[in-house]
Protein backbone atom coordinates (compact mmCIF):
# COMPACT_ATOMS: atom_id res chain seq x y z
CA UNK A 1 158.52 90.87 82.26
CA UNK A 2 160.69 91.16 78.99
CA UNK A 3 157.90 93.14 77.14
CA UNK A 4 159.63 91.62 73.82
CA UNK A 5 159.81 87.77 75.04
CA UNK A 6 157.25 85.20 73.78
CA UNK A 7 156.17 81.98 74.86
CA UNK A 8 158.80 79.24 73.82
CA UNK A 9 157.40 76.34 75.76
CA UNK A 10 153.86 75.47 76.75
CA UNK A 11 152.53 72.36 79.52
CA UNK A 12 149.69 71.00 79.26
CA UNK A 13 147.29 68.89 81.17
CA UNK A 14 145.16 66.96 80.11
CA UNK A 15 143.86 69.03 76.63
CA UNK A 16 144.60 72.22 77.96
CA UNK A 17 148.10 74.32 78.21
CA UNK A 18 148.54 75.10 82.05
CA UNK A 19 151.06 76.82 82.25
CA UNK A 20 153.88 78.81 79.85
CA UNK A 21 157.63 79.38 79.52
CA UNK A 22 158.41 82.64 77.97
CA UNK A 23 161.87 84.13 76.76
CA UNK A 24 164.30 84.55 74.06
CA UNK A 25 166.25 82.88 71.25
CA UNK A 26 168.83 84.37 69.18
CA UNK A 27 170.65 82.05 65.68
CA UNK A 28 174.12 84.37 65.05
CA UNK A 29 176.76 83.12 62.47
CA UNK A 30 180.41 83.41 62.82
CA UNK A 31 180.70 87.42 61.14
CA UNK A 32 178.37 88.24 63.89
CA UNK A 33 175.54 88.34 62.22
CA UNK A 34 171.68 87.64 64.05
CA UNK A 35 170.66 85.24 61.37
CA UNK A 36 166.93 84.09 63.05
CA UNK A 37 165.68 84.80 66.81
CA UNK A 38 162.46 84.78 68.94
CA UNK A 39 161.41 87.16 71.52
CA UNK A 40 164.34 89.96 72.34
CA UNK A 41 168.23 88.56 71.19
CA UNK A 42 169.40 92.02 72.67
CA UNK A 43 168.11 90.93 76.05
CA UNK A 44 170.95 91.70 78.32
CA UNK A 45 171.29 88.69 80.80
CA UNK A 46 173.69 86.52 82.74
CA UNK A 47 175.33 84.06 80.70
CA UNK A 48 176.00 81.58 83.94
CA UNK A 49 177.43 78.57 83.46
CA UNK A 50 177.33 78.16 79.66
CA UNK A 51 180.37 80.19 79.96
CA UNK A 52 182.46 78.05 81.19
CA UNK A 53 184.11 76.71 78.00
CA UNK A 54 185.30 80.63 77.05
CA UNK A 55 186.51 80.57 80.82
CA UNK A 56 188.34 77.22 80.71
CA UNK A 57 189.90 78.96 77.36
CA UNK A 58 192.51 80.75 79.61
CA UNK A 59 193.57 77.12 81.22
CA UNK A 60 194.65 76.32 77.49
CA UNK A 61 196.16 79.56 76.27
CA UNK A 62 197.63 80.17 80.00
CA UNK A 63 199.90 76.66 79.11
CA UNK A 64 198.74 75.04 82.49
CA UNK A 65 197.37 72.22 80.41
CA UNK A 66 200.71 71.65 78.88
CA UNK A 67 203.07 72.40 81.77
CA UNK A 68 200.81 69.90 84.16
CA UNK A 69 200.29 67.13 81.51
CA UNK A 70 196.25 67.73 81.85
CA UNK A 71 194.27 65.35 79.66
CA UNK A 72 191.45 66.24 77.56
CA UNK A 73 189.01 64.76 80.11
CA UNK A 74 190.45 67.23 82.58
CA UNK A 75 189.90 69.89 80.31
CA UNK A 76 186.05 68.71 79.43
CA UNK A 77 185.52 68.64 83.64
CA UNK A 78 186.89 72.33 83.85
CA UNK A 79 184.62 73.66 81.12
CA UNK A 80 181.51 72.01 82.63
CA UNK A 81 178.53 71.35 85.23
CA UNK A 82 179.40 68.13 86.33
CA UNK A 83 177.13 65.81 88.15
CA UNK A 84 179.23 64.73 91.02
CA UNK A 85 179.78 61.07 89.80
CA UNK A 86 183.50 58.90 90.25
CA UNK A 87 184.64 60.02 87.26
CA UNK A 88 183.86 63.72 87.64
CA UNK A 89 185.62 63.81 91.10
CA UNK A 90 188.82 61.78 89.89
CA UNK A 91 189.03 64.36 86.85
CA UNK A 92 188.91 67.38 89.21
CA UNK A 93 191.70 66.05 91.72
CA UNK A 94 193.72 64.85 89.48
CA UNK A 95 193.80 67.63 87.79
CA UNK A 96 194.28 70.25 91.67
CA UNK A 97 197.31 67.00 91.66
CA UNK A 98 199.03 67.60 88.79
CA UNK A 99 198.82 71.51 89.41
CA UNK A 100 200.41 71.11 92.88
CA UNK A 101 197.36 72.44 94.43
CA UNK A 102 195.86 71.57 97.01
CA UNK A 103 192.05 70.43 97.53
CA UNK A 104 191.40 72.61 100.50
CA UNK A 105 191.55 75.80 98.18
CA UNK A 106 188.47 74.94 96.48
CA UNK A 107 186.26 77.63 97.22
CA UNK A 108 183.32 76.96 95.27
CA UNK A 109 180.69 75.94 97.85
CA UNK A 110 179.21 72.66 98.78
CA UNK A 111 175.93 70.48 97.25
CA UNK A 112 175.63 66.56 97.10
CA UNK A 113 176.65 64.86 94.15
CA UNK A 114 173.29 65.94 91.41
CA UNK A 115 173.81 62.25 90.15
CA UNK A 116 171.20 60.13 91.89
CA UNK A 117 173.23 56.96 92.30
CA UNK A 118 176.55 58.74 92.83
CA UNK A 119 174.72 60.82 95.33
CA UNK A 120 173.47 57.92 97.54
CA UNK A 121 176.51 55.65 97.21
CA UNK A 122 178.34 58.87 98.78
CA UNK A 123 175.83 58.92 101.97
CA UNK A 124 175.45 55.13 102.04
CA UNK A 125 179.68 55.39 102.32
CA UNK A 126 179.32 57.19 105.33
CA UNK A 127 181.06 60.31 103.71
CA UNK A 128 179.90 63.76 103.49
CA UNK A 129 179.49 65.99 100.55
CA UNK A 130 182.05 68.20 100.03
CA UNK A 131 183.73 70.83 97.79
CA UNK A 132 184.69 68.49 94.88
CA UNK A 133 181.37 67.04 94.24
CA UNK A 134 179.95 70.82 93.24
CA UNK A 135 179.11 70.89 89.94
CA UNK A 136 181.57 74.02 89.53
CA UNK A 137 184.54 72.24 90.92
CA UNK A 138 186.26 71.30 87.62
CA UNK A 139 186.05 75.14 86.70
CA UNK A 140 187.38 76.41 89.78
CA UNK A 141 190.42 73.66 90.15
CA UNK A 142 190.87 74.91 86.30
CA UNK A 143 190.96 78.42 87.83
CA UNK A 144 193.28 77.86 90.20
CA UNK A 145 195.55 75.37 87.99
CA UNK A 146 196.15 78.83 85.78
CA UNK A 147 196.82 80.85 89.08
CA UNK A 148 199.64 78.05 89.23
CA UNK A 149 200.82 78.15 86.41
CA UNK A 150 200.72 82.49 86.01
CA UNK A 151 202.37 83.06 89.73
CA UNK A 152 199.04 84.39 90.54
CA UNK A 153 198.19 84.39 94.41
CA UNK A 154 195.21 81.91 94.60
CA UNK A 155 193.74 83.87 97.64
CA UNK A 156 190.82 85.52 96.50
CA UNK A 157 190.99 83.98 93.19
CA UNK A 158 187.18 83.78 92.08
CA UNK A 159 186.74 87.64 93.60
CA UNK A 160 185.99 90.27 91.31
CA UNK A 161 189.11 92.57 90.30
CA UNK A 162 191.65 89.54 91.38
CA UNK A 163 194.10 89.71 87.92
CA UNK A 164 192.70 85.78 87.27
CA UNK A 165 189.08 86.98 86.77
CA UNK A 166 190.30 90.46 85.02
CA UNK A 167 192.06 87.65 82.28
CA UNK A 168 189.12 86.00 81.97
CA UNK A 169 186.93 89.12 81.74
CA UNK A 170 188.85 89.89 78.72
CA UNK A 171 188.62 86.24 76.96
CA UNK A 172 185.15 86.12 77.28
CA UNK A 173 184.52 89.83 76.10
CA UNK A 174 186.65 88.25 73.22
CA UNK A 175 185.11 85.61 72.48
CA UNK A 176 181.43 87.56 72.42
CA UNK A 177 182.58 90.23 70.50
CA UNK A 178 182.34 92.86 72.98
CA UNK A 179 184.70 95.28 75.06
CA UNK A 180 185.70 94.26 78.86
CA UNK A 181 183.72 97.62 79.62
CA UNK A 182 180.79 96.85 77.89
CA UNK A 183 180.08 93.11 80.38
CA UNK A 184 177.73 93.54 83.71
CA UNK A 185 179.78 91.42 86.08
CA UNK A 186 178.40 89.86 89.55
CA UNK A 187 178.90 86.48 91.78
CA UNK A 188 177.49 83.53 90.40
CA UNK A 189 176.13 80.97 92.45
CA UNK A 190 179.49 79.40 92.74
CA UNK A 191 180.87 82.81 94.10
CA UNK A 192 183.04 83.31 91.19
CA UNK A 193 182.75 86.50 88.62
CA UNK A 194 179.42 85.49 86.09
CA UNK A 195 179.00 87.65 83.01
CA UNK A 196 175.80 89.65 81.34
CA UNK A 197 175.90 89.79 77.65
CA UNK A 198 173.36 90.26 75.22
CA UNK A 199 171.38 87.07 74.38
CA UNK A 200 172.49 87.28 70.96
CA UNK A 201 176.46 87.72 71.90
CA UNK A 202 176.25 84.44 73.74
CA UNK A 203 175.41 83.06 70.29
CA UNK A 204 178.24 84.72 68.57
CA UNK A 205 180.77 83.39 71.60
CA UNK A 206 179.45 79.59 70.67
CA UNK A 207 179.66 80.33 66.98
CA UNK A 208 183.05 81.07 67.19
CA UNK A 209 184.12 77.98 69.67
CA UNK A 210 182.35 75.65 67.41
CA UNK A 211 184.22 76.72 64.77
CA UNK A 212 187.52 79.13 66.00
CA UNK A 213 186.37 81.52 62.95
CA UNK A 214 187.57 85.23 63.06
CA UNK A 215 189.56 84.59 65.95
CA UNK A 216 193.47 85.00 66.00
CA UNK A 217 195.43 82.17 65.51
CA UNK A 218 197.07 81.69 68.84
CA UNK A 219 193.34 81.53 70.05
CA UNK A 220 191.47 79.84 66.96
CA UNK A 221 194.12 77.05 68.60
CA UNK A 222 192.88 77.05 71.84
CA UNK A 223 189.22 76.97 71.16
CA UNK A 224 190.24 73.77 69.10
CA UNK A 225 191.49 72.37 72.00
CA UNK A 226 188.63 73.04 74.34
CA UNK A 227 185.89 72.01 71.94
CA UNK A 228 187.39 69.01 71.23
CA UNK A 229 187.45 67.91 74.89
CA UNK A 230 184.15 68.24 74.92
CA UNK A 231 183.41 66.59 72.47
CA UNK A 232 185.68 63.62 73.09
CA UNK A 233 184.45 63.85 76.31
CA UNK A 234 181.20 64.61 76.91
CA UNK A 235 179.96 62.87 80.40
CA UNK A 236 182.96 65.22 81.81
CA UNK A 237 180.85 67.80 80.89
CA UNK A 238 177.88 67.38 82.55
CA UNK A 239 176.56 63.62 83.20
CA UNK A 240 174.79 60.56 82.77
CA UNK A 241 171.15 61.40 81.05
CA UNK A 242 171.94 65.32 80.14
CA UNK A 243 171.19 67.15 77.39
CA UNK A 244 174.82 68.73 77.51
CA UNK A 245 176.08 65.15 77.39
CA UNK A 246 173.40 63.82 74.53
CA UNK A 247 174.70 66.63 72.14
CA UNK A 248 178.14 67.03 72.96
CA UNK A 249 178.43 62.93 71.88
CA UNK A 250 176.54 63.42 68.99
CA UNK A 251 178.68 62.31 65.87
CA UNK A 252 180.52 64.01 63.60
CA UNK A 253 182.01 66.08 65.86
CA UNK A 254 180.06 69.20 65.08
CA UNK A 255 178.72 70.38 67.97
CA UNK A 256 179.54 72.01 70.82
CA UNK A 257 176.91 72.88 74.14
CA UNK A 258 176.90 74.27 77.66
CA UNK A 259 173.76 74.91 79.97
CA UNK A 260 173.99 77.65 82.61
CA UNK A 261 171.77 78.00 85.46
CA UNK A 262 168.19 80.37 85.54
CA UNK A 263 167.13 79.25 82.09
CA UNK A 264 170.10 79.87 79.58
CA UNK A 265 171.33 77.04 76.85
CA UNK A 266 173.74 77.79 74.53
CA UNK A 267 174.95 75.64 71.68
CA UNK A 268 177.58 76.03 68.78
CA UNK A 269 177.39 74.07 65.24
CA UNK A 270 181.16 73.68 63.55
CA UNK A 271 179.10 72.82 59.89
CA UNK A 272 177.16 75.58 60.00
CA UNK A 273 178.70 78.11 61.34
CA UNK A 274 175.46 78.59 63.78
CA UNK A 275 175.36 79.85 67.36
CA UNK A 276 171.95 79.31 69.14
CA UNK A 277 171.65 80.88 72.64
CA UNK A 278 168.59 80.56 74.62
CA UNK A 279 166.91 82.53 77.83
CA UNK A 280 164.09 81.67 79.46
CA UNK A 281 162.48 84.56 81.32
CA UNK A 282 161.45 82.48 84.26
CA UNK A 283 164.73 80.73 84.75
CA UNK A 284 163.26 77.32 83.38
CA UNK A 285 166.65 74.55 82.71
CA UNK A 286 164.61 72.12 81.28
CA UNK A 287 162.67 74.71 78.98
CA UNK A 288 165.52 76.08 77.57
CA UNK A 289 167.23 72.90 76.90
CA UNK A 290 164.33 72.06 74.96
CA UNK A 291 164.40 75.35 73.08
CA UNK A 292 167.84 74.86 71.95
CA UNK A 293 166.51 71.51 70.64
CA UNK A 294 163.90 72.59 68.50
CA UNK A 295 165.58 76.04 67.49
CA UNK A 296 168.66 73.03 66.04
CA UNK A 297 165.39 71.28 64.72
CA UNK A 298 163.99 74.18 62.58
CA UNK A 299 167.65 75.86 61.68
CA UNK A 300 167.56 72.06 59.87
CA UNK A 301 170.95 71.66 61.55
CA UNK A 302 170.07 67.62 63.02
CA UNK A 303 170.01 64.71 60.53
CA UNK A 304 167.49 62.34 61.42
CA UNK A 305 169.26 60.15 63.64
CA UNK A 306 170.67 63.31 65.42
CA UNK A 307 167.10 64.23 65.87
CA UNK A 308 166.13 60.90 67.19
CA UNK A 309 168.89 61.09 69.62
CA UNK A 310 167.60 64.44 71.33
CA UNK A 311 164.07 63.93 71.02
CA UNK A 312 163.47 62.61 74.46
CA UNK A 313 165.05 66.43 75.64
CA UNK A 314 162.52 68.34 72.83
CA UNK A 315 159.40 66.99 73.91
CA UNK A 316 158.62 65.43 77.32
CA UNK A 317 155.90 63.69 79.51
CA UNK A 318 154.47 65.89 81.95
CA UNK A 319 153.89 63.10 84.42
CA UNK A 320 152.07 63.35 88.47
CA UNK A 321 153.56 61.83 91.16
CA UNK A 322 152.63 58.05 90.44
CA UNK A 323 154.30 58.64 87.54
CA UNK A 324 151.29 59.14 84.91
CA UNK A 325 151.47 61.24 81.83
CA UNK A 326 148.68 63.71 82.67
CA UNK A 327 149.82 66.03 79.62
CA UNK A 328 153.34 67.20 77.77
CA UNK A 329 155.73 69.77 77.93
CA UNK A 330 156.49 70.78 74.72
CA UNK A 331 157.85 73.62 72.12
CA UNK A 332 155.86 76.48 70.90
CA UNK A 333 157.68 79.24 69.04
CA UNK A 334 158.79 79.70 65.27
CA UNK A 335 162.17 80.99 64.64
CA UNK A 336 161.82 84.34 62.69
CA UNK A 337 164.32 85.42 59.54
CA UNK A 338 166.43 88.55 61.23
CA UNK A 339 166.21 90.33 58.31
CA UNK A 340 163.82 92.49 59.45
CA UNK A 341 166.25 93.99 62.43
């Protein structure tokens, strides 16, 4: 255990807490600066998943999205953790299509559709799971659009060292501030590289796609691009019901967010300037989600109806098996001014 983490999220039962989630928060503004954090920003850790946007980055700046004609919903599927439903699957072949590559290269292992209705219409169709319905799939077919487009051999193309994932080493050692050097690198669950940055350099990264500040131009143009994919397209991102949906579609276009598996949220705010990454030490999704919530909440970054919007995701019912509320799974941590670091 994290000797610096605290308890973010409590569950009760009944009237007492049963159990804890404990980790780490860490607020960082576009110069870089930890602004507010709980438990230990410096906490070196995987950033999973919620790097995807920095890694679909290189399918923009590459020019595979303008030499193949990809939409911006094909952009939003490569920079997320999609849920396996129609529209998810027709983003991520159309888009292996218009790259002249075909399905079969997908190398990102196989899971049933996470979408409960997509996932039984899929077995009631008498058709099996298969690559394209991994949540991953949109950001390896983005992967191997870019080895299209760069004449890079797609063998090996998610292996460690292959000049694809060297490319995207650098972008996201970019985009968090850091040197290539300085990033822990191992598979992810997907196979492909996954990076380990400091809690509160995951901020910074989101800070700067929300808002493309202090970054070149030729790349304060593609981060445009990819956040506003998101945000114009925000089921491609993840799916129906999830967070990552609820505040990517929040208006104004402001926001940008990305979950990544074991427990880490991270979420950029264009107004504000405001990254918010979020770890939870025991790999908790749902806790961190929530975390990023409240830590928005407190920052006083949501408007009312924003906060209405994401409340069901902040607080929840802990319910039993009939489907009771026995208790509630809930926040409990205060965001601390970093001006004591």
């Amino acid at each position: 255990m994290n000797e610096r983490s605290e308890i973010l999220v409590e569950v009760t039962r009944g009237d007492l807490v049963e159990c804890v989630h404990r980790g780490s928060v860490a607020v960082v503004d576009t110069s870089g600066a930890l602004r507010a954090y709980a438990g230990d920003p410096e906490l070196v850790t995987f950033m999973r998943s919620a790097a995807k946007p920095l890694q679909a980055m290189l399918l923009v700046e590459s020019g595979a999205v303008d030499a193949f004609g990809l939409t911006p919903a094909e952009l939003a599927v490569a920079c997320g953790s999609h849920s396996g439903q129609p529209e998810h699957v027709e983003a991520v072949l159309g888009m292996l299509e218009k790259a002249g590559v075909d399905p079969s290269s997908l190398d990102c292992g196989v899971h049933p559709p996470l979408h409960t209705e997509s996932r039984r219409a899929l077995y009631e169709s008498g058709e099996e799971p298969w690559e394209v319905h991994c949540n991953c799939s949109g950001k390896h077919a983005g992967m191997l659009a870019v080895c299209s487009q760069l004449g890079l051999d797609p063998e090996g193309y998610r292996d460690p060292g292959h000049p694809l994932q060297d490319r995207i080493l650098e972008m996201v050692a970019y985009m968090a501030g850091m040197e290539s050097g300085e990033i822990a690198t191992a598979p992810d669950g997907c196979g492909v590289v996954v990076h380990g940055i400091p809690v509160m350099n995951m901020a910074y990264a989101f800070a700067r796609l929300a808002t493309g500040a202090g970054l070149s131009e030729a790349r304060g143009a593609v981060s445009r691009r990819v956040r506003e994919a998101m945000r114009a397209h925000p089921l491609l991102v993840a799916g129906t019901g999830r967070l990552c949906t609820a505040i990517n579609d929040l208006p104004g276009d402001r926001f940008v967010s990305k979950s990544g598996a074991a427990g880490v949220y991270c979420v950029g705010d264009g107004e504000s300037g405001l990254g918010i990454a979020v770890k939870t030490e025991d790999g908790d999704g749902r806790a961190a989600g929530m975390v990023a919530v409240e830590a928005a909440r407190q920052l006083g970054l949501l408007a009312e109806v924003e906060s209405e919007a994401l409340e069901t995701y902040r607080i929840m019912p802990n319910k039993n098996l009939p489907g009771d509320a026995v208790g509630q799974i809930r926040p409990r941590f205060s965001l601390r001014s970093a001006r004591v670091l």
